[in-house]
Structure formats: C-alpha cells, structure tokens
Protein backbone atom coordinates (compact mmCIF):
# COMPACT_ATOMS: atom_id res chain seq x y z
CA UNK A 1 99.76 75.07 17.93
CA UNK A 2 103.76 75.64 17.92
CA UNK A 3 104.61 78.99 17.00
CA UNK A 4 107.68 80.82 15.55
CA UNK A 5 108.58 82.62 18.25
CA UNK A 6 108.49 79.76 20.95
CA UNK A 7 111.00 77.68 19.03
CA UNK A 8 113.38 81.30 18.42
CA UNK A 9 113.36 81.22 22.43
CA UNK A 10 113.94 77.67 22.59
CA UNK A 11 116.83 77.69 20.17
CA UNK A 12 118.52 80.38 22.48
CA UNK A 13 118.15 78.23 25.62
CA UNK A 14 119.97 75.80 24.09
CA UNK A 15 122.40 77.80 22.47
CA UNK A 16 122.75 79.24 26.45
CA UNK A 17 122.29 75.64 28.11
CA UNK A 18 125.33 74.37 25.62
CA UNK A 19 127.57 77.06 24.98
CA UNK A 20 126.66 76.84 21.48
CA UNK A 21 126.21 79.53 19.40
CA UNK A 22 123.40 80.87 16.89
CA UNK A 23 124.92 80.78 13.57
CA UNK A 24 121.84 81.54 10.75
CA UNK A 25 118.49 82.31 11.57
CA UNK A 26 115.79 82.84 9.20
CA UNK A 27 112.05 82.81 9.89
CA UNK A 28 108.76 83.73 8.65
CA UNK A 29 105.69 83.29 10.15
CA UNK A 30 105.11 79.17 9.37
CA UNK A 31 108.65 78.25 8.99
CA UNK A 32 112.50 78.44 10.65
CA UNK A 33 115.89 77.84 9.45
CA UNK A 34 118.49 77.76 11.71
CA UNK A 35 122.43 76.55 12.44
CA UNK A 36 123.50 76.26 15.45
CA UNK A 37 127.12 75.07 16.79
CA UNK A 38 130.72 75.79 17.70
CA UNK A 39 131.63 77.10 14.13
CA UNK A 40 130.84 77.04 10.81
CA UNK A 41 132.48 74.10 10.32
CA UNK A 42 130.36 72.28 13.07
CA UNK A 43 126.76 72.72 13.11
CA UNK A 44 123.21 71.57 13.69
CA UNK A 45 120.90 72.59 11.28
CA UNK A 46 117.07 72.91 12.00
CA UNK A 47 114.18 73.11 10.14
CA UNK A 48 110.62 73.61 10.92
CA UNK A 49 107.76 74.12 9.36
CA UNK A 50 104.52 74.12 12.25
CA UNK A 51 101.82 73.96 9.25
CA UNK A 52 103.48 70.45 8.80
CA UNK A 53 102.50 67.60 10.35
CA UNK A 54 105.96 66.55 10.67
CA UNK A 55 107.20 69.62 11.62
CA UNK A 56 110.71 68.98 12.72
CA UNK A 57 113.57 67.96 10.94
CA UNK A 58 116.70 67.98 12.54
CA UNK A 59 120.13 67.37 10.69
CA UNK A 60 123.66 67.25 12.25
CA UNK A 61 126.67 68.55 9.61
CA UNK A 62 130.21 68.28 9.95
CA UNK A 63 132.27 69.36 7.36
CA UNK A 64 136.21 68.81 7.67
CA UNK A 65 138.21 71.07 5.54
C-alpha cells in the first residue's frame, strides 16, 4: 500500500530533480495536498488520497494576473 510519507519524499525529489519548489503541503495520515512550482502564480497541484482506488489526481494551474 502507498503511504504518506513515500509520496512527501517523492514530492521533494522532484521539487530537487526540477528546481521547483514546495509551495503548500498538507497531510494526514490517508490523504496529501500539495503545490508545487516556480511561484504562486505557477503551480502543480496534487492530491492523493491512498484509501482511494484512484488515488491520484493531478492538476496543472496557471493563473495570469
């Protein structure tokens, strides 16, 4: 089973791999909420819940101003 803390280490690989950076994290034991990205402004948002069968979502935001 996919746990929490595999997919917190995972996110910071990629933030590492990319030169991104870790913008929101929020976590409890079943699910995770993150942003990752350049800015605020430009983000990837993920979501995952591992008591889900589908438990990755994966949404790309990019809000001009």
């Amino acid at each position: 089973m996919l746990k929490i803390k595999n997919i917190v280490h995972t996110l910071e690989d990629i933030t590492n791999r990319y030169g991104l950076r870790i913008l929101s994290l929020d976590f409890t034991d079943s699910t995770l909420i993150s942003r990752i990205g350049f800015s605020l402004e430009i983000f990837i948002q993920i979501y995952v819940n591992v008591k889900s069968r589908n438990f990755e979502k994966y949404e790309t935001c990019i809000i001009k101003r």
